[in-house]
N, C-alpha and C. Protein backbone atom coordinates (compact mmCIF):
# COMPACT_ATOMS: atom_id res chain seq x y z
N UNK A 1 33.41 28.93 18.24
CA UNK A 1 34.36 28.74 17.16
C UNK A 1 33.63 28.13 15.97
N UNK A 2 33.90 28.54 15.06
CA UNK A 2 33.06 28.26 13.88
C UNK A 2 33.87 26.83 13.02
N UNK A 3 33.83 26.27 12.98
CA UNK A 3 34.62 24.96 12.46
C UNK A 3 35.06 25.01 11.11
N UNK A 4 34.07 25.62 10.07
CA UNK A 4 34.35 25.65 8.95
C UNK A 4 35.17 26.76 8.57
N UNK A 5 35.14 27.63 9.31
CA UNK A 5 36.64 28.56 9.28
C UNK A 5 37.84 28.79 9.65
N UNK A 6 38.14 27.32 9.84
CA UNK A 6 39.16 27.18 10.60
C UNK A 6 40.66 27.77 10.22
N UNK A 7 41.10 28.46 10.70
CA UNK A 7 42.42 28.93 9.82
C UNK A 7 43.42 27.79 9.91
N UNK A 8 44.63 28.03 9.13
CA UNK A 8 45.46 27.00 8.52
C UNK A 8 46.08 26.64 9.84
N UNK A 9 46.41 25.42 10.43
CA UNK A 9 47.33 25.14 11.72
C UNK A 9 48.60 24.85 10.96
N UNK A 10 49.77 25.18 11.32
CA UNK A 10 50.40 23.94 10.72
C UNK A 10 51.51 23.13 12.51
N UNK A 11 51.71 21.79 12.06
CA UNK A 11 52.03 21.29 13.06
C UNK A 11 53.94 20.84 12.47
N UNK A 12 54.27 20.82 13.24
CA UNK A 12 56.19 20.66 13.48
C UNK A 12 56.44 18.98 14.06
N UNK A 13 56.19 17.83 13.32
CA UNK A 13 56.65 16.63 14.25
C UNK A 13 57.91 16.84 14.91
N UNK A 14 57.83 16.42 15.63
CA UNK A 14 59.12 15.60 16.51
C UNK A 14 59.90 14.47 15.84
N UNK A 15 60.91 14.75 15.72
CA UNK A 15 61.49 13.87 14.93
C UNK A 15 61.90 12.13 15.63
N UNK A 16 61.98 12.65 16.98
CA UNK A 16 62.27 11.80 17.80
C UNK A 16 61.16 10.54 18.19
N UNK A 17 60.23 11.59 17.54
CA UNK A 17 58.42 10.44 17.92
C UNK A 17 58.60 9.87 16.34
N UNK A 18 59.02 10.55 14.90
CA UNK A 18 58.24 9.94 14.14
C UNK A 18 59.31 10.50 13.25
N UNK A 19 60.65 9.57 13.31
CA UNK A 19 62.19 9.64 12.45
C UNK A 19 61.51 9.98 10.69
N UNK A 20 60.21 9.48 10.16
CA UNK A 20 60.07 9.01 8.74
C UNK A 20 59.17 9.83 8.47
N UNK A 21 58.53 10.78 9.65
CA UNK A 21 57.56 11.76 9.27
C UNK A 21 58.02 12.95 8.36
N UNK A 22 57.11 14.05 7.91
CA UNK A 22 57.30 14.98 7.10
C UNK A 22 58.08 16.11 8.15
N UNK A 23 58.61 16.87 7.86
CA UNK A 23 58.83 18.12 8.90
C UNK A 23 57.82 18.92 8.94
N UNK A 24 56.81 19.58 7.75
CA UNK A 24 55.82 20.04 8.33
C UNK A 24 54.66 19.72 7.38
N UNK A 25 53.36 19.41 8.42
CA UNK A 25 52.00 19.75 7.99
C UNK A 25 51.27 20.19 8.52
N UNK A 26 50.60 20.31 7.56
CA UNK A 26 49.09 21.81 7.91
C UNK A 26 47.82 20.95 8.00
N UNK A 27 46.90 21.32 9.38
CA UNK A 27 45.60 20.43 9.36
C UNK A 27 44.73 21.81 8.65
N UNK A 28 43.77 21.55 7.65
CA UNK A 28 43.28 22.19 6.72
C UNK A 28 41.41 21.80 6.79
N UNK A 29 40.41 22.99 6.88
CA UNK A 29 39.42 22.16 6.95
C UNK A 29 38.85 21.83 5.73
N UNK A 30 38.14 21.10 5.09
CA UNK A 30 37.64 20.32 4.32
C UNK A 30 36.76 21.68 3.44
N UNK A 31 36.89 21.67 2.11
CA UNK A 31 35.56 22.32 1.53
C UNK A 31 35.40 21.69 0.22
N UNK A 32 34.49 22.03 -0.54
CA UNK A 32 34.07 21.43 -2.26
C UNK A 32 35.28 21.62 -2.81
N UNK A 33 35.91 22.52 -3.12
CA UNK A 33 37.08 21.97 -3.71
C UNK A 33 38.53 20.60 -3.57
N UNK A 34 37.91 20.17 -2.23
CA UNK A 34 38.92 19.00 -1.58
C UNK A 34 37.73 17.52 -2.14
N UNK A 35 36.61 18.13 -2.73
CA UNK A 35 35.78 16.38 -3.13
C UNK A 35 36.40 15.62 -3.81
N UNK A 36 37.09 16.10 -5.16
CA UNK A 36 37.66 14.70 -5.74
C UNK A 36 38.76 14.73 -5.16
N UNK A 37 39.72 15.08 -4.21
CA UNK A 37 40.92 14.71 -3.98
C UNK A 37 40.45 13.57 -2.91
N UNK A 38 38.82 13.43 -2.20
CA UNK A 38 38.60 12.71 -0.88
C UNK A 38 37.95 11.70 -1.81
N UNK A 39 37.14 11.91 -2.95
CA UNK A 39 36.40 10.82 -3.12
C UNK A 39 37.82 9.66 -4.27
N UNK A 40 38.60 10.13 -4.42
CA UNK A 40 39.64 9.37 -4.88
C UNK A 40 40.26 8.24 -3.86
N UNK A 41 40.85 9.60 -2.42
CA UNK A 41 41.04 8.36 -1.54
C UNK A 41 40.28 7.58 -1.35
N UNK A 42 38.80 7.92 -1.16
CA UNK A 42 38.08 6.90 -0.32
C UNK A 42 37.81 6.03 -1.59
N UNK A 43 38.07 5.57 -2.52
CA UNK A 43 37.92 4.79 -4.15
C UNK A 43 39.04 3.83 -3.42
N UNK A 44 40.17 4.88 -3.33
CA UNK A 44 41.28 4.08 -3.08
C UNK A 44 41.35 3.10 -1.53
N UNK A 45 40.74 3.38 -0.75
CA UNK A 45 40.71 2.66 0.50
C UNK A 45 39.65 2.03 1.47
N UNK A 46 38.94 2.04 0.16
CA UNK A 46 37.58 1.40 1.48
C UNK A 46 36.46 0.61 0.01
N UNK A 47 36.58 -0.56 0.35
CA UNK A 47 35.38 -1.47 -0.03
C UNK A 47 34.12 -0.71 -0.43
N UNK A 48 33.36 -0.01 0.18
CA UNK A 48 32.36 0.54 -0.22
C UNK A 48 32.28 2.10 0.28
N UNK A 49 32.77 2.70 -0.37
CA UNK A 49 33.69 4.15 -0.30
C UNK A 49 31.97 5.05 -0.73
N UNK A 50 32.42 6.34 0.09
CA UNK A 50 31.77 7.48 -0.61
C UNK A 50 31.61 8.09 -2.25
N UNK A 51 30.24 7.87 -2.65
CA UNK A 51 30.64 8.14 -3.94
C UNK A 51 30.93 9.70 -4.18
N UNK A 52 31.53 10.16 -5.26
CA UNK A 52 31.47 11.54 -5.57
C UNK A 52 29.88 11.96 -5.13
N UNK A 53 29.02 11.69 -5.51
CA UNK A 53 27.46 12.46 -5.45
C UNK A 53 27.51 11.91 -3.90
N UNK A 54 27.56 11.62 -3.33
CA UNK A 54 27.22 11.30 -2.14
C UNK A 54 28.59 12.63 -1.22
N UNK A 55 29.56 12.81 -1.56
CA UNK A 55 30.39 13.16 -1.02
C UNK A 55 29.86 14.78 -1.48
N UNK A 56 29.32 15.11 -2.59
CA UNK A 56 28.79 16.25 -3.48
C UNK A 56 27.33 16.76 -1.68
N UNK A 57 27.00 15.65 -1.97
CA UNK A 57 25.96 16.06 -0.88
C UNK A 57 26.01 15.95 0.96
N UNK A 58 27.13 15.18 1.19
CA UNK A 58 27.64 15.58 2.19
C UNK A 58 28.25 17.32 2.74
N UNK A 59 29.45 17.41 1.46
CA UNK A 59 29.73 19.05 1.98
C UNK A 59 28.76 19.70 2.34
N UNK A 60 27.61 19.49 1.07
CA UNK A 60 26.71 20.54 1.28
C UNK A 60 26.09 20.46 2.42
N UNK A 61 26.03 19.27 3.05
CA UNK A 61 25.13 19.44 4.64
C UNK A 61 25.95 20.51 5.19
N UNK A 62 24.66 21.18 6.36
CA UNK A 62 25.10 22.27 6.85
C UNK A 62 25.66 21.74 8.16
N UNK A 63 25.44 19.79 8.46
CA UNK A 63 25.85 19.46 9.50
C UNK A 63 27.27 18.85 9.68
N UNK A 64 27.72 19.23 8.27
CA UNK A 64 29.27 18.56 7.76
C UNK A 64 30.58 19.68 8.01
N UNK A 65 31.19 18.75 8.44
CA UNK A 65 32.50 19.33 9.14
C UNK A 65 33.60 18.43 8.38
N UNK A 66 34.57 18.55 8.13
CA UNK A 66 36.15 17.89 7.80
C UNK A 66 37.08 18.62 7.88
N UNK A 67 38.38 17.26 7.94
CA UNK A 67 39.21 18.62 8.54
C UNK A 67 40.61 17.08 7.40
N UNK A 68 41.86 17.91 7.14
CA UNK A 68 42.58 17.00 6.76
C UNK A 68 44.02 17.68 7.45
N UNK A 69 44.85 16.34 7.29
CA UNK A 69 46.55 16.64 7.52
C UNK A 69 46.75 16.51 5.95
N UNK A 70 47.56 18.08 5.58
CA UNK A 70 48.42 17.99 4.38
C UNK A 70 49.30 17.97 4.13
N UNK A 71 50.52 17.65 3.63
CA UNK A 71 51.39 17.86 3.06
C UNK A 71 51.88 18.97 2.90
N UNK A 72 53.69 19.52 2.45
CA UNK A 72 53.98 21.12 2.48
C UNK A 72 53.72 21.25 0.49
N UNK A 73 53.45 20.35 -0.01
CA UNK A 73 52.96 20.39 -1.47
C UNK A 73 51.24 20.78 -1.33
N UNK A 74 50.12 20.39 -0.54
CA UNK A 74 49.05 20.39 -0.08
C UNK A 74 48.42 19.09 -0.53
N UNK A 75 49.26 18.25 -0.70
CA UNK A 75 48.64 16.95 -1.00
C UNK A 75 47.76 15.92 0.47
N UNK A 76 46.59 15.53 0.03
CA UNK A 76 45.66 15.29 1.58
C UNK A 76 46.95 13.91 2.05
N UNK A 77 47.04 14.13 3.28
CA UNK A 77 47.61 12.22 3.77
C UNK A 77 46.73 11.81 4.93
N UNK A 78 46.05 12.46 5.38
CA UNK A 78 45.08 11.89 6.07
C UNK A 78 43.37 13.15 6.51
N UNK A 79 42.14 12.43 6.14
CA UNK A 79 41.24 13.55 6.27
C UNK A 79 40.42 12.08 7.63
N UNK A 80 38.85 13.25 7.68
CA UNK A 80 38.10 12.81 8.30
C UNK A 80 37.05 13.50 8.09
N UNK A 81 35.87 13.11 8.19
CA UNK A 81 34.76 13.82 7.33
C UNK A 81 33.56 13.32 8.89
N UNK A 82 32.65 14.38 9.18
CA UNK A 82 32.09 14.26 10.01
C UNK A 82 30.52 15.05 10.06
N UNK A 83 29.58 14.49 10.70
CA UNK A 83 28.80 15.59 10.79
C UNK A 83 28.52 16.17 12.20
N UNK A 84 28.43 17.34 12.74
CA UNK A 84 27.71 18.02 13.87
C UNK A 84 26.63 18.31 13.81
N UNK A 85 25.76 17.98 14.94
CA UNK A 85 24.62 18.33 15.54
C UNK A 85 24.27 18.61 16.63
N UNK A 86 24.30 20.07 17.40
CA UNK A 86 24.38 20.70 18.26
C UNK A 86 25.66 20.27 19.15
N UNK A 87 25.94 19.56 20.06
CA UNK A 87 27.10 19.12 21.12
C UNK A 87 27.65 17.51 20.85
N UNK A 88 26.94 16.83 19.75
CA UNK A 88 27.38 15.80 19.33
C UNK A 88 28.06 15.84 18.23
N UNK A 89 29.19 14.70 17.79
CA UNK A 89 29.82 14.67 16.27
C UNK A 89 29.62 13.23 16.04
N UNK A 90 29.44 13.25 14.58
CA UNK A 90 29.73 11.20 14.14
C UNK A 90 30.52 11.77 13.44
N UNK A 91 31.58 10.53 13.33
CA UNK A 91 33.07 10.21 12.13
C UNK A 91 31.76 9.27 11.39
N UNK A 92 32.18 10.22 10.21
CA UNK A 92 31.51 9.02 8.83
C UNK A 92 32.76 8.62 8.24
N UNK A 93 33.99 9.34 7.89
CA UNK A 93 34.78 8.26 7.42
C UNK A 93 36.06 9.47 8.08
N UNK A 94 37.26 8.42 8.33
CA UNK A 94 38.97 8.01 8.30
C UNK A 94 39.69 7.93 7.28
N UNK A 95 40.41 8.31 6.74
CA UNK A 95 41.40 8.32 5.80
C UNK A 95 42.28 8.04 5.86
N UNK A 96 43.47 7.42 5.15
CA UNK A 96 44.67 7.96 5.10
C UNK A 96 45.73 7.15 4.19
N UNK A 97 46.11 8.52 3.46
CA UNK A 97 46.77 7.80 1.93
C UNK A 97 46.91 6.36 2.12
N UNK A 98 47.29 5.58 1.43
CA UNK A 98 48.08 4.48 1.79
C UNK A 98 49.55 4.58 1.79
N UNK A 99 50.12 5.53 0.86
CA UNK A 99 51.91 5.73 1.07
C UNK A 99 52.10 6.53 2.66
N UNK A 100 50.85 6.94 3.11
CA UNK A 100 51.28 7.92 4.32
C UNK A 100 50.92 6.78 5.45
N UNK A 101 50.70 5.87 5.47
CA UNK A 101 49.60 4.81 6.45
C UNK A 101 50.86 4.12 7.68
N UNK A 102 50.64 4.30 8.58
CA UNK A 102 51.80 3.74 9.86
C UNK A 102 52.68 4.90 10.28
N UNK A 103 52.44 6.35 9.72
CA UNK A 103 53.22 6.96 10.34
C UNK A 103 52.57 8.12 11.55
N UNK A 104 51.35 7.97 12.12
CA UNK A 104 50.73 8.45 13.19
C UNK A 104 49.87 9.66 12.64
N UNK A 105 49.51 9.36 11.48
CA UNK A 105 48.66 10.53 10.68
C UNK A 105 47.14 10.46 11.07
N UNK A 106 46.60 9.85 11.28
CA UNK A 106 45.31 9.53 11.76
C UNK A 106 45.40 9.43 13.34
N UNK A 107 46.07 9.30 13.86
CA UNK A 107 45.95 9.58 15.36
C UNK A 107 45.94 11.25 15.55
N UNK A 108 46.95 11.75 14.87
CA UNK A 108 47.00 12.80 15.13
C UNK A 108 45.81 13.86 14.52
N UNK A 109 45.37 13.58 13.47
CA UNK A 109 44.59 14.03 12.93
C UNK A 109 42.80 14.06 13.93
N UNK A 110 42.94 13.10 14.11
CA UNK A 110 41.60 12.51 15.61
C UNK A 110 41.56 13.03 16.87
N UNK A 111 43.14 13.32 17.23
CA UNK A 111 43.11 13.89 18.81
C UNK A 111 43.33 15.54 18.51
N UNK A 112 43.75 15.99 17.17
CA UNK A 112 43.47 17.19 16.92
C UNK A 112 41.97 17.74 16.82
N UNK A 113 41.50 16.93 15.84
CA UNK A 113 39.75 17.15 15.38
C UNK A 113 38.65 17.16 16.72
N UNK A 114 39.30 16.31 17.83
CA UNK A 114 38.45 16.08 18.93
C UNK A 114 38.63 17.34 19.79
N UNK A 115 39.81 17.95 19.75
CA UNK A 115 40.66 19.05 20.28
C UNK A 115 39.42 20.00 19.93
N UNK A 116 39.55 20.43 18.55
CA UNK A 116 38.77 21.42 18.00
C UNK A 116 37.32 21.46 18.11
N UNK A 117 36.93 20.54 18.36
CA UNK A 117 35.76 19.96 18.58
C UNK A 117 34.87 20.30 20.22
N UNK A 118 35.53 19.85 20.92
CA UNK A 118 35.68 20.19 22.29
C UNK A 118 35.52 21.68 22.36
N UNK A 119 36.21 22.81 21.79
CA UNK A 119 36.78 23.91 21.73
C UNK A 119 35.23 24.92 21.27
N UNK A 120 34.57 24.04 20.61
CA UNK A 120 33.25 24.15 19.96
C UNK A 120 31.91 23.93 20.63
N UNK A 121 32.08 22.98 21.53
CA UNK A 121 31.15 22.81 22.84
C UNK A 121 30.59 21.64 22.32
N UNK A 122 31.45 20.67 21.67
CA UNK A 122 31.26 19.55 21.04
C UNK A 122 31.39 18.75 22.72
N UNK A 123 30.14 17.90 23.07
CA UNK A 123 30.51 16.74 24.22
C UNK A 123 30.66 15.42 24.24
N UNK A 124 30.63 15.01 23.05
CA UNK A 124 30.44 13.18 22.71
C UNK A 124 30.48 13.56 21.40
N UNK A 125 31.41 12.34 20.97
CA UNK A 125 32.09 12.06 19.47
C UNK A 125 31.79 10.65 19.07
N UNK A 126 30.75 10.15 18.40
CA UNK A 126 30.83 8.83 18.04
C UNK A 126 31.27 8.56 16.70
N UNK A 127 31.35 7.20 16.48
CA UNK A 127 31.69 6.50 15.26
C UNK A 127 31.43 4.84 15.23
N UNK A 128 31.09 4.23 13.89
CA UNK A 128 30.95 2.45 14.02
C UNK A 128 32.22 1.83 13.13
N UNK A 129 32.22 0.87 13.66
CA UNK A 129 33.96 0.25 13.00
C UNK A 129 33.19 -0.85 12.61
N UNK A 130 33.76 -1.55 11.48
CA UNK A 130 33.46 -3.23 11.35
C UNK A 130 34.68 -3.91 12.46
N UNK A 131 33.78 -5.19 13.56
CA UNK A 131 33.98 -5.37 14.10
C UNK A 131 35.47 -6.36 13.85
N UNK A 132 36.06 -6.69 12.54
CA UNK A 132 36.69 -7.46 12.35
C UNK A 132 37.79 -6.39 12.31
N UNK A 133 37.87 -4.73 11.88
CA UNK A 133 38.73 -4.31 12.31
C UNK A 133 39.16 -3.76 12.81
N UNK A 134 40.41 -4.34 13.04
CA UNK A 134 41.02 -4.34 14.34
C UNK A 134 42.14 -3.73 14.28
N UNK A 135 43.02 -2.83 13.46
CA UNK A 135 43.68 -1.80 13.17
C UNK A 135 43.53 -0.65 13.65
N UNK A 136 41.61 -0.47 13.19
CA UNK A 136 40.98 0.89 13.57
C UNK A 136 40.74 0.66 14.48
N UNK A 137 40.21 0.10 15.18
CA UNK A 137 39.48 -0.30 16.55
C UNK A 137 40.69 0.34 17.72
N UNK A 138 41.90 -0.55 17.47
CA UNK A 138 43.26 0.24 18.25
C UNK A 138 43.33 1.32 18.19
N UNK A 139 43.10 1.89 16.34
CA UNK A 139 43.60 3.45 16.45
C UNK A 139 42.30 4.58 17.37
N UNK A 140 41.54 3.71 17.07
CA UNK A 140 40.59 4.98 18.38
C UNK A 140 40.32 4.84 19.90
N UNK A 141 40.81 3.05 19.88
CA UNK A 141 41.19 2.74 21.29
C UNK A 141 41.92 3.65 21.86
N UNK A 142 43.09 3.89 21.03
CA UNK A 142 44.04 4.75 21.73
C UNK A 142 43.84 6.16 21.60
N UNK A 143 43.56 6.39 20.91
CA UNK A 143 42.37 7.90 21.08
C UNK A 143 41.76 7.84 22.48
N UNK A 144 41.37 7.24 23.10
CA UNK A 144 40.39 7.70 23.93
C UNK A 144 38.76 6.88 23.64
N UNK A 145 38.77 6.43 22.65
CA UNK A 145 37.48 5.98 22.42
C UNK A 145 37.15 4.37 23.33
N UNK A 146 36.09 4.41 23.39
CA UNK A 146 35.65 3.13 24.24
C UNK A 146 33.87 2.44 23.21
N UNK A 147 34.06 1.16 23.46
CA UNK A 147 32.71 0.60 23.21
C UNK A 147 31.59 1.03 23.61
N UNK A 148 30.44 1.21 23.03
CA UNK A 148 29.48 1.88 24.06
C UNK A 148 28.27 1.11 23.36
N UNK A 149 28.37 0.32 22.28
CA UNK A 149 27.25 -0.38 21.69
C UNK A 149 27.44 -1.31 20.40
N UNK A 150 26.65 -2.02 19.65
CA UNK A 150 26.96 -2.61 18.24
C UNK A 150 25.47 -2.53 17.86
N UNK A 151 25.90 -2.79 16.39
CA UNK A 151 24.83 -3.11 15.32
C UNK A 151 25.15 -4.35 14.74
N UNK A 152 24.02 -5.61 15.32
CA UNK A 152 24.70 -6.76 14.50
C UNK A 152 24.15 -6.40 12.92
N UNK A 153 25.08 -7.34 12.71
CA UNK A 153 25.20 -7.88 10.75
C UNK A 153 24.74 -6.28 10.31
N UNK A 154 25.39 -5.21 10.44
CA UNK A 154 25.65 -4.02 9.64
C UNK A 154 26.00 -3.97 8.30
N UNK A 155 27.13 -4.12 8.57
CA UNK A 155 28.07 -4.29 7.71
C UNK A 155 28.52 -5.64 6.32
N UNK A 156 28.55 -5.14 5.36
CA UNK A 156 28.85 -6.18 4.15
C UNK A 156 27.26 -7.31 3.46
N UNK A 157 27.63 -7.92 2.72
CA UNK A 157 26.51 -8.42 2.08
C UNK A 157 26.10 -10.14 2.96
N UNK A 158 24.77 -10.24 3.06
CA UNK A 158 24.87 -11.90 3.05
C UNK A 158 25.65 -12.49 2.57
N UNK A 159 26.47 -13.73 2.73
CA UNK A 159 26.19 -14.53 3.67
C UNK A 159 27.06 -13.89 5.25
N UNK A 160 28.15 -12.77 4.85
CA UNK A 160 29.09 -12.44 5.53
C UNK A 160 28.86 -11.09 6.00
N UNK A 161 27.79 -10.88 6.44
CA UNK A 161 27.43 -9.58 7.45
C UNK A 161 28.39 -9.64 8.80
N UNK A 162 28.71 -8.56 8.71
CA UNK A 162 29.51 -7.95 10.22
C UNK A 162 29.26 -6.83 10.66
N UNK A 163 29.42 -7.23 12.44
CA UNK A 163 28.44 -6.48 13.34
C UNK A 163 29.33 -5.01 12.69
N UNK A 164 28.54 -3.54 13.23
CA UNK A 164 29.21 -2.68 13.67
C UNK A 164 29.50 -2.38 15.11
N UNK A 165 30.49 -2.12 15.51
CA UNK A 165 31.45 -1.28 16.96
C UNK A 165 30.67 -0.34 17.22
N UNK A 166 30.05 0.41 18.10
CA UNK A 166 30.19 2.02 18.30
C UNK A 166 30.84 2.27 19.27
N UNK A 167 31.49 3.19 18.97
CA UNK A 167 32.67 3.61 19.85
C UNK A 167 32.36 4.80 20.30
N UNK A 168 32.53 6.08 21.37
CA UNK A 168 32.35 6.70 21.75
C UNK A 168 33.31 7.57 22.36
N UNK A 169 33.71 8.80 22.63
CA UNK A 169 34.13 9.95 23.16
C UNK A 169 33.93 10.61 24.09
N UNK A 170 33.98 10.66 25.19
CA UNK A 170 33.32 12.24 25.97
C UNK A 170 34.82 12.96 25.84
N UNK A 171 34.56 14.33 25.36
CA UNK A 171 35.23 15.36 25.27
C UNK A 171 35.49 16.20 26.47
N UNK A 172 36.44 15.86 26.94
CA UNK A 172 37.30 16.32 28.40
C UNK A 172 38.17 17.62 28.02
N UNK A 173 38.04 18.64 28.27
CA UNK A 173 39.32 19.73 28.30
C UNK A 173 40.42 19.74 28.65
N UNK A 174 40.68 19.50 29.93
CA UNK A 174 42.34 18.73 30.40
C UNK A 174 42.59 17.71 29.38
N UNK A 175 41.95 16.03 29.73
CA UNK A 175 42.28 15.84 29.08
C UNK A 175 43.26 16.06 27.21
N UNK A 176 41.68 16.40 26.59
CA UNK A 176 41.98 16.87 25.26
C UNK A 176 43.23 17.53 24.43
N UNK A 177 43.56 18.56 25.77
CA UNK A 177 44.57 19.44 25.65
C UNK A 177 45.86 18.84 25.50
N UNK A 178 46.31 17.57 26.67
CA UNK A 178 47.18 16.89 26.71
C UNK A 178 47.43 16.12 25.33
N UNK A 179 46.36 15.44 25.20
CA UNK A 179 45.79 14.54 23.88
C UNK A 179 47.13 15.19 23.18
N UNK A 180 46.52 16.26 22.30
CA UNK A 180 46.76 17.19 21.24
C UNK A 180 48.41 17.40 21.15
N UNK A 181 48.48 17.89 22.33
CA UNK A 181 50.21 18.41 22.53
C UNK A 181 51.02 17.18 22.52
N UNK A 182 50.73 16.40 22.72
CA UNK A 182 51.51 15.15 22.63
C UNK A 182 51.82 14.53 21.36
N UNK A 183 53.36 14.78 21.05
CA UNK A 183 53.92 14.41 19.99
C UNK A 183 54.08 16.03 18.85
N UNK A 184 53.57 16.84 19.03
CA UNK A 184 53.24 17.72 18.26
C UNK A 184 53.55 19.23 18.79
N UNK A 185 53.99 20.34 17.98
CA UNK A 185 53.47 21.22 18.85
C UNK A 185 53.03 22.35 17.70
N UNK A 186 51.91 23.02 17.66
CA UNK A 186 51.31 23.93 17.24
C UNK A 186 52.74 25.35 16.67
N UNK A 187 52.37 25.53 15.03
CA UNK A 187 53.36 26.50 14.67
C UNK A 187 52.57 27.40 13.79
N UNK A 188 52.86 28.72 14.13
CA UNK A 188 52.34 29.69 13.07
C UNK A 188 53.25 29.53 12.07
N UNK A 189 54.69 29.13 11.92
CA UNK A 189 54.99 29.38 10.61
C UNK A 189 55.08 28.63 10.03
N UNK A 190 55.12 28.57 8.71
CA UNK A 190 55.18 27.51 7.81
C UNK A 190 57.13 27.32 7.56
N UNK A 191 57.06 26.09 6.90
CA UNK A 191 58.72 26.52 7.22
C UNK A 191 59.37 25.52 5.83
């Protein structure tokens, strides 16, 4: 499966899992025309965010993958930007609007991406968290992710360096499958 061609999914919440969610969005994969809509969020949500030129030279890696949940306007509410290399993936960055933030957009977006991933002959998914948070740390806890290492004082400037997390994946098929369908269910139509 080729990742970067991913055709349009769109997904149908359950209203019953997520009363405040949208009725429908489409997971969409990432290309140059989605840079300033990502390098805005990431301006907007992260301390030391991807710059445009940095995000300019990410797409272009041939080892870069993204994938986002949109909106039925196509507005991004949650992406993830990653690179592959042969059967491995790293998350370089998480997203997610801040008006869209608490409503299961990034979970879903993660146990989808890992889905697709898997599907790809992807076998281990890593990523590093700052160890202080603890928001994210849950949200990939509950993904499936587990500790598997740190980097002390990574993260931030003297005097207040913080370790990084690495967190880790093995990509299970049963599993995965369950992952995915849960809460969600896969729709060809748009509606």
């Amino acid at each position: 499966m080729n990742l970067k061609k991913i055709r349009q999914r769109s997904f149908r919440r359950r209203k019953a899992d997520a009363p405040d969610a949208p009725d429908l969005m489409s997971l969409i994969a990432l290309a140059k025309a989605h840079e300033a809509a990502i390098a805005y969020l990431e301006a907007s949500l992260f301390e030391r965010p991807f710059t445009a030129d940095a995000l300019t030279s990410l797409f272009a890696s041939p080892a870069f993958t993204g994938y986002a949940l949109v909106d039925e306007a196509g507005d991004i509410m949650s992406y993830i930007l990653m690179n592959q290399v042969l059967d491995e993936a790293e998350i370089l960055s998480l997203g997610t609007a801040r008006a869209q933030q608490a409503k299961g957009h990034a979970s879903q977006l993660l146990n989808t991406t890992c889905a697709l991933l898997m599907e790809a002959g992807v076998c281990r998914i890593y990523l590093d968290v700052a160890e202080p948070n603890l928001p994210a740390r849950a949200l990939y806890a509950g993904c499936g992710f587990s500790e598997s290492g740190r980097r002390p004082r990574y993260y931030g400037a003297a005097p207040q360096r913080q370790d990084a997390i690495i967190m880790s994946k093995a990509l299970d098929g049963h599993k995965m499958i369950n992952e995915t369908a849960r809460g969600m269910r896969l729709s060809d139509e748009i509606r």
